[in-house]
C-alpha atoms as a PDB file:
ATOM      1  CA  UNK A   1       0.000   0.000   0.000  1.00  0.00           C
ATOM      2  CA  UNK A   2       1.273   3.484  -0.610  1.00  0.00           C
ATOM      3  CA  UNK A   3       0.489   5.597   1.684  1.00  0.00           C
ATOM      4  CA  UNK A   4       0.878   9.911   1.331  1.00  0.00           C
ATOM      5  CA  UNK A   5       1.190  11.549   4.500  1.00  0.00           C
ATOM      6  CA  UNK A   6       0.569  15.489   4.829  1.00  0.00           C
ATOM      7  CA  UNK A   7       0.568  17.992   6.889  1.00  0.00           C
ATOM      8  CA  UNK A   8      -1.488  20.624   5.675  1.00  0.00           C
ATOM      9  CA  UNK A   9      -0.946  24.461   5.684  1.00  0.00           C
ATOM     10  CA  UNK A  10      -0.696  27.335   3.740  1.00  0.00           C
ATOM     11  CA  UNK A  11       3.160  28.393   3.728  1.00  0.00           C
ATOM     12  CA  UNK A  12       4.685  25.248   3.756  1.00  0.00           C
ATOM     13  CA  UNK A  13       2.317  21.797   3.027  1.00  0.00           C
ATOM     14  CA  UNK A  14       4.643  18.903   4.354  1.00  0.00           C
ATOM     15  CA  UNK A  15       4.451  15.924   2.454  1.00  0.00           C
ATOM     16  CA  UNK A  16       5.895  12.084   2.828  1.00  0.00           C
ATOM     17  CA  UNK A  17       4.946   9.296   1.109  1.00  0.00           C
ATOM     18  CA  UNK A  18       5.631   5.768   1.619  1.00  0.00           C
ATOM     19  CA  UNK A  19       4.957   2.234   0.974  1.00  0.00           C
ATOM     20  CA  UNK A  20       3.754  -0.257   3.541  1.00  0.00           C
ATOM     21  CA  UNK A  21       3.837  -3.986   3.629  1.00  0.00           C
ATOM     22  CA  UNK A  22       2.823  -5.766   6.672  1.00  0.00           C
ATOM     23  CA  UNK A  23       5.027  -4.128   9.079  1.00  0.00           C
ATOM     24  CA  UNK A  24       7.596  -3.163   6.838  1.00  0.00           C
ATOM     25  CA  UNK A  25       7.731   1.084   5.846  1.00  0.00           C
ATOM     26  CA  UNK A  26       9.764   2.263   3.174  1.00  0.00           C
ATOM     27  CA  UNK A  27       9.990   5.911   2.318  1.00  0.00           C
ATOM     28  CA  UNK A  28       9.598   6.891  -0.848  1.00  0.00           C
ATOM     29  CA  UNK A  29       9.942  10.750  -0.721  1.00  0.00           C
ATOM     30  CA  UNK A  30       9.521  13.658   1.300  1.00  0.00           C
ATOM     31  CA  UNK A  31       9.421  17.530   1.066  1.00  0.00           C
ATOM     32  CA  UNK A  32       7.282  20.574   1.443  1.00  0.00           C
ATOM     33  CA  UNK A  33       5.008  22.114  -0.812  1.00  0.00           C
ATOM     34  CA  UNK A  34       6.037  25.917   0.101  1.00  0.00           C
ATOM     35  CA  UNK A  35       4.372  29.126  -1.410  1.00  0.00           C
ATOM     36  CA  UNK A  36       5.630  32.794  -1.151  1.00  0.00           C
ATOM     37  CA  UNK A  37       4.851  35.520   1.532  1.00  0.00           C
ATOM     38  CA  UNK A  38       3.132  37.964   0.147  1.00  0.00           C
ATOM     39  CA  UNK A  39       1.750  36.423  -2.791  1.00  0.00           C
ATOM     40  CA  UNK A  40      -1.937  36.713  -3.161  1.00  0.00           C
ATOM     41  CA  UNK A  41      -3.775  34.341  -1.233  1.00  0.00           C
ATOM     42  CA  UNK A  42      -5.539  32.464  -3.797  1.00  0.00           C
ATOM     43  CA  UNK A  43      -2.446  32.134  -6.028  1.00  0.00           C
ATOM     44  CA  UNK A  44      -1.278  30.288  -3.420  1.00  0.00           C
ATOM     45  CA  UNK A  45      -4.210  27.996  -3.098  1.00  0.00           C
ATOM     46  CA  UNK A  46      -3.532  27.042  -6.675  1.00  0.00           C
ATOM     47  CA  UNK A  47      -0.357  27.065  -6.399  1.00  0.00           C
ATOM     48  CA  UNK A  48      -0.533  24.146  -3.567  1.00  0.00           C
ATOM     49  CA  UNK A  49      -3.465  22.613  -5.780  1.00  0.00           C
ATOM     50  CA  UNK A  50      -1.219  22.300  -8.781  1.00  0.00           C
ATOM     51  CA  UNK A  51       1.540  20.650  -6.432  1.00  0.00           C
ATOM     52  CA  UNK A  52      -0.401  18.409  -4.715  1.00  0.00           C
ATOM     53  CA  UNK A  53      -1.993  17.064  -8.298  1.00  0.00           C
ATOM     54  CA  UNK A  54       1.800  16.198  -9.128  1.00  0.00           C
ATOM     55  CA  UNK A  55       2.591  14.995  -5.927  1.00  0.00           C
ATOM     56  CA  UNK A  56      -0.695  12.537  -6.913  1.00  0.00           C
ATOM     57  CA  UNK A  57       0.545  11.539  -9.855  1.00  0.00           C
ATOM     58  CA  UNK A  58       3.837  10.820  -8.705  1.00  0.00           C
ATOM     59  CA  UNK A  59       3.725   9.019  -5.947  1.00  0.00           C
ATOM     60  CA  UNK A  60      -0.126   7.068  -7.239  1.00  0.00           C
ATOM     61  CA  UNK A  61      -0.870   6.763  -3.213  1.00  0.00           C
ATOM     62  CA  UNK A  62      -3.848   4.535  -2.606  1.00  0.00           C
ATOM     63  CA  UNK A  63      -4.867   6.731   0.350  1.00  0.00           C
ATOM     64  CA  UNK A  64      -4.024   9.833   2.034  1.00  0.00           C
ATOM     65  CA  UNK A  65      -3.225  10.646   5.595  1.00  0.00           C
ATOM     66  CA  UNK A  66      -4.014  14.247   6.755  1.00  0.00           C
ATOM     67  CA  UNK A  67      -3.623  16.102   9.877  1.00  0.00           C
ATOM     68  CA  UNK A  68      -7.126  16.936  11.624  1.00  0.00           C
ATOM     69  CA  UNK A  69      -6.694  20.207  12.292  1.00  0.00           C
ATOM     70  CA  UNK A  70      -7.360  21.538  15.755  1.00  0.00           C
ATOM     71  CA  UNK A  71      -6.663  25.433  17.059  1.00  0.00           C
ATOM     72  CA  UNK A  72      -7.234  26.892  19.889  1.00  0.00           C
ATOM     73  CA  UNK A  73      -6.669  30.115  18.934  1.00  0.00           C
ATOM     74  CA  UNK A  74      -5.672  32.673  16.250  1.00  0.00           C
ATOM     75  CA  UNK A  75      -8.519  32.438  14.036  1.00  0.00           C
ATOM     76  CA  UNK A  76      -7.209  34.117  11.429  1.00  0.00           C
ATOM     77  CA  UNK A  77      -4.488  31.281  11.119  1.00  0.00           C
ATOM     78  CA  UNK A  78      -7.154  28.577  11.610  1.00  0.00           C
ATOM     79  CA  UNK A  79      -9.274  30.307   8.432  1.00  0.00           C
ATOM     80  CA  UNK A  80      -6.278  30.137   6.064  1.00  0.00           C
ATOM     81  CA  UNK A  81      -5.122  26.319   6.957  1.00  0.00           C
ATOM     82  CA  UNK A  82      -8.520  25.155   6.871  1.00  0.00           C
ATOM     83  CA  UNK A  83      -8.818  26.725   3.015  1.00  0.00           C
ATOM     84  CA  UNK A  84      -5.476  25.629   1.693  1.00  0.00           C
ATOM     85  CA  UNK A  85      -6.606  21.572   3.629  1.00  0.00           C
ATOM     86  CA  UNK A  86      -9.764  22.421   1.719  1.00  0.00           C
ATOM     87  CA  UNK A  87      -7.835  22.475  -1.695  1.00  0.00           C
ATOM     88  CA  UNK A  88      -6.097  19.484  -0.548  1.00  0.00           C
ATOM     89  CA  UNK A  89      -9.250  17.474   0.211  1.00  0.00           C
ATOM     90  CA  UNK A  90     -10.724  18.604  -2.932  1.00  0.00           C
ATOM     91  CA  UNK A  91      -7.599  17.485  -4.928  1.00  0.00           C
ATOM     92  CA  UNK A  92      -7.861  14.176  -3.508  1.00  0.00           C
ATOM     93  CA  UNK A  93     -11.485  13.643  -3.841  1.00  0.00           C
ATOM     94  CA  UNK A  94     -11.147  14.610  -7.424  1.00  0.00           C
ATOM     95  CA  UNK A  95      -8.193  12.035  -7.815  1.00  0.00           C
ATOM     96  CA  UNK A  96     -10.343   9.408  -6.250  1.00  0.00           C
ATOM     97  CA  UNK A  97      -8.082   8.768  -3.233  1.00  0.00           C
ATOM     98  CA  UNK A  98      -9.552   8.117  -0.217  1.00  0.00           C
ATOM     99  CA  UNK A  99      -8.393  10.353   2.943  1.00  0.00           C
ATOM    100  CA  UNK A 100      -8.287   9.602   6.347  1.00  0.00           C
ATOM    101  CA  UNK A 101      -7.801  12.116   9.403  1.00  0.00           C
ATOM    102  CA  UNK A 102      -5.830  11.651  11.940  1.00  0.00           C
ATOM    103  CA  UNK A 103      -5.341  14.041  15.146  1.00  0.00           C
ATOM    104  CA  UNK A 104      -1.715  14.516  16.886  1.00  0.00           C
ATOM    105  CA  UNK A 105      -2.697  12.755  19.522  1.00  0.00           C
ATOM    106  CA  UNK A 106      -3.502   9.473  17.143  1.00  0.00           C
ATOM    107  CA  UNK A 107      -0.350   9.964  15.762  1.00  0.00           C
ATOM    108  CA  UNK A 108       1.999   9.789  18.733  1.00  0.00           C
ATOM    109  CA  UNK A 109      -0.119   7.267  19.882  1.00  0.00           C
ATOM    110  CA  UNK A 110       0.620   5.091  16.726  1.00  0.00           C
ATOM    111  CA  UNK A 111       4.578   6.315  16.241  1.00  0.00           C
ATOM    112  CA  UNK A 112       5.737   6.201  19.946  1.00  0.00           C
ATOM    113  CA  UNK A 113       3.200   4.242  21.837  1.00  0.00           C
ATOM    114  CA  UNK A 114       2.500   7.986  24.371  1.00  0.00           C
ATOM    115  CA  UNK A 115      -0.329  10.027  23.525  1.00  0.00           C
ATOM    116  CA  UNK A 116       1.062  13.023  24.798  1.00  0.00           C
ATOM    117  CA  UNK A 117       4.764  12.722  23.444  1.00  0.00           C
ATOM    118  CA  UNK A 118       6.709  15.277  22.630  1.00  0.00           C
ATOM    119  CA  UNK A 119       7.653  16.580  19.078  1.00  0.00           C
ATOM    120  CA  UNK A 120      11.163  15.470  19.097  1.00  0.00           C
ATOM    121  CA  UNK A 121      10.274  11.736  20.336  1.00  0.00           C
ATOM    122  CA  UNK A 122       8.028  11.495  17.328  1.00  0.00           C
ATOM    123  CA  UNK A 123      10.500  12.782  14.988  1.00  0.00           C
ATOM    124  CA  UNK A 124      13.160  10.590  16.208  1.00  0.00           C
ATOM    125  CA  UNK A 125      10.846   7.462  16.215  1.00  0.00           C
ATOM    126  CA  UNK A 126       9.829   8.517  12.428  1.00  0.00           C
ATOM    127  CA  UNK A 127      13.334   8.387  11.830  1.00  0.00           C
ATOM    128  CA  UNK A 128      14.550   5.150  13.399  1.00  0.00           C
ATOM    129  CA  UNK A 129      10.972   3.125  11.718  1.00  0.00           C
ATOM    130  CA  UNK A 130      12.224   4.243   8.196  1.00  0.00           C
ATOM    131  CA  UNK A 131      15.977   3.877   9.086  1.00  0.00           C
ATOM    132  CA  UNK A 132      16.683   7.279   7.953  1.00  0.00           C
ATOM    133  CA  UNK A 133      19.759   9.030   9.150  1.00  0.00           C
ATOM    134  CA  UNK A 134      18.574  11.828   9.670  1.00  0.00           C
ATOM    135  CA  UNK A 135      15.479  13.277  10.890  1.00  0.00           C
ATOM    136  CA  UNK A 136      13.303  14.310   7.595  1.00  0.00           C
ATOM    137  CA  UNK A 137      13.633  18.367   6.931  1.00  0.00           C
ATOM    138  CA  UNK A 138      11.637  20.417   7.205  1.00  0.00           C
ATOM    139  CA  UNK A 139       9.455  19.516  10.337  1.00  0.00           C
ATOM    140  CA  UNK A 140       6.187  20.085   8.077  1.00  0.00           C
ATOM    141  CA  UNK A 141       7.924  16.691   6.368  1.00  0.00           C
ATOM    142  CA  UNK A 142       8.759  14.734   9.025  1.00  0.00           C
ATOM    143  CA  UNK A 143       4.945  15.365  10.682  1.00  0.00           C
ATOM    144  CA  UNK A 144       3.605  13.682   7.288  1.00  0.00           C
ATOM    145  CA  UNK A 145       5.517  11.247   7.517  1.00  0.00           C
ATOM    146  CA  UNK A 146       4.242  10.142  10.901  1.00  0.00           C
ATOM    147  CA  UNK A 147       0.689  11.043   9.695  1.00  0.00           C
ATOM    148  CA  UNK A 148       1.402   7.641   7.010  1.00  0.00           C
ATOM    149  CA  UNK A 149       3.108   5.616   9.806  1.00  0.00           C
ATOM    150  CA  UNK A 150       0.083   5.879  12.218  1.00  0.00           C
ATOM    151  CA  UNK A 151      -2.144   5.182   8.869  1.00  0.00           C
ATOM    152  CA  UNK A 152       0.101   2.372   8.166  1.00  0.00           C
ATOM    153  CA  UNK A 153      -0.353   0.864  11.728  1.00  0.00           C
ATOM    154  CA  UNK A 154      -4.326   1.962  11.456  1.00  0.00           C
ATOM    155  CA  UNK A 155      -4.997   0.625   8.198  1.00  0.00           C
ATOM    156  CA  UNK A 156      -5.520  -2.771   8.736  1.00  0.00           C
ATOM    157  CA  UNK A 157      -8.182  -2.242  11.524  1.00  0.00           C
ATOM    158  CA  UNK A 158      -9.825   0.316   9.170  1.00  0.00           C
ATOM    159  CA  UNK A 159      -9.974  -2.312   5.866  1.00  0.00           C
ATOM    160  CA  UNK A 160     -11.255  -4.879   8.979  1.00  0.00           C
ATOM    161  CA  UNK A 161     -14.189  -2.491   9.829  1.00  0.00           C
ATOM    162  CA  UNK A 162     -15.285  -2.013   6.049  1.00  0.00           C
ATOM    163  CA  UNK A 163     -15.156  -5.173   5.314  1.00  0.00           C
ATOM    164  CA  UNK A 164     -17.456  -6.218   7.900  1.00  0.00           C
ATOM    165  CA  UNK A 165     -19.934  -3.297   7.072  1.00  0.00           C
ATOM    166  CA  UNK A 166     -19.891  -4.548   3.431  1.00  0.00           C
ATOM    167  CA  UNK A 167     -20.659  -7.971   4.578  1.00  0.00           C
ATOM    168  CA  UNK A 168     -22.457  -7.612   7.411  1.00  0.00           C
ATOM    169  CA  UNK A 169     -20.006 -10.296   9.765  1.00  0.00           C
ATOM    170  CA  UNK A 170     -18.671  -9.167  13.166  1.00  0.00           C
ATOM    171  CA  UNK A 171     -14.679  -8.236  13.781  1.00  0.00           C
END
């Protein structure tokens, strides 16, 4: 399965993708989708529309693992990420792949085992699962690529669950 992790936003969209085989992750590729300060807002909407279609076609992920966003405050910052995820979801949805939303919490849960790590333990464990040696840059990179490990470890209880609501049997 190949799996596209992002973390959405509107100056830098991180991306990772990788592919994922029982327990085994190999990374594929990983960047940022980044867009100029002080460009007009919906150029850069298109502008991370247009990346995100070739990040699509390169990579052919059969699903999508996105950040749920959550804020507690600054609402003008909440506005802005919530349009450019909207141009994300609509890219995928027009791409027919499926998303799935995960919140920060879910994802330390899945990549160090702690709910409430911190930033740096999930970085680091992102790093040892795909036997980087490094720690993926920028951070908008590495937090997508944890967004497809905790889809990778979610996945098979997810295909579990649809398959029993297509078929009506218990899990």
């Amino acid at each position: 399965m190949r799996i596209l992790g992002i973390d959405p936003g509107y100056t830098i969209v991180g991306f990772g993708a990788l592919s994922y085989h029982g327990i085994d992750f190999k990374p594929l590729g990983y960047g940022a989708i980044t867009t100029e300060a002080g460009t007009r807002f919906a150029a850069r909407l298109v502008s991370i529309y247009n990346d995100f279609t070739t990040l699509i076609r390169q990579y052919q992920p059969d699903c999508i693992a996105i950040e749920r966003l959550y804020f507690t405050s600054n609402q003008k910052t909440v506005i802005d990420v919530s349009q450019a995820r909207g141009v994300i979801v609509l890219c995928a949805e027009q791409h027919g792949v499926p998303m799935f939303e995960y919140t920060p919490l879910q994802v330390k849960q899945a990549v160090v085992g702690y709910g409430k790590a911190e930033k740096r333990q999930v970085m680091e464990m992102t790093r040892r699962i795909l036997k980087l040696s490094q720690i993926p840059k920028p951070d908008d990179a590495a937090d997508a690529l944890a967004l497809a490990i905790c889809h990778g470890h979610c996945a098979t209880g997810i295909q579990l669950q649809e398959r029993s609501i297509k078929t009506g049997d218990t899990i």
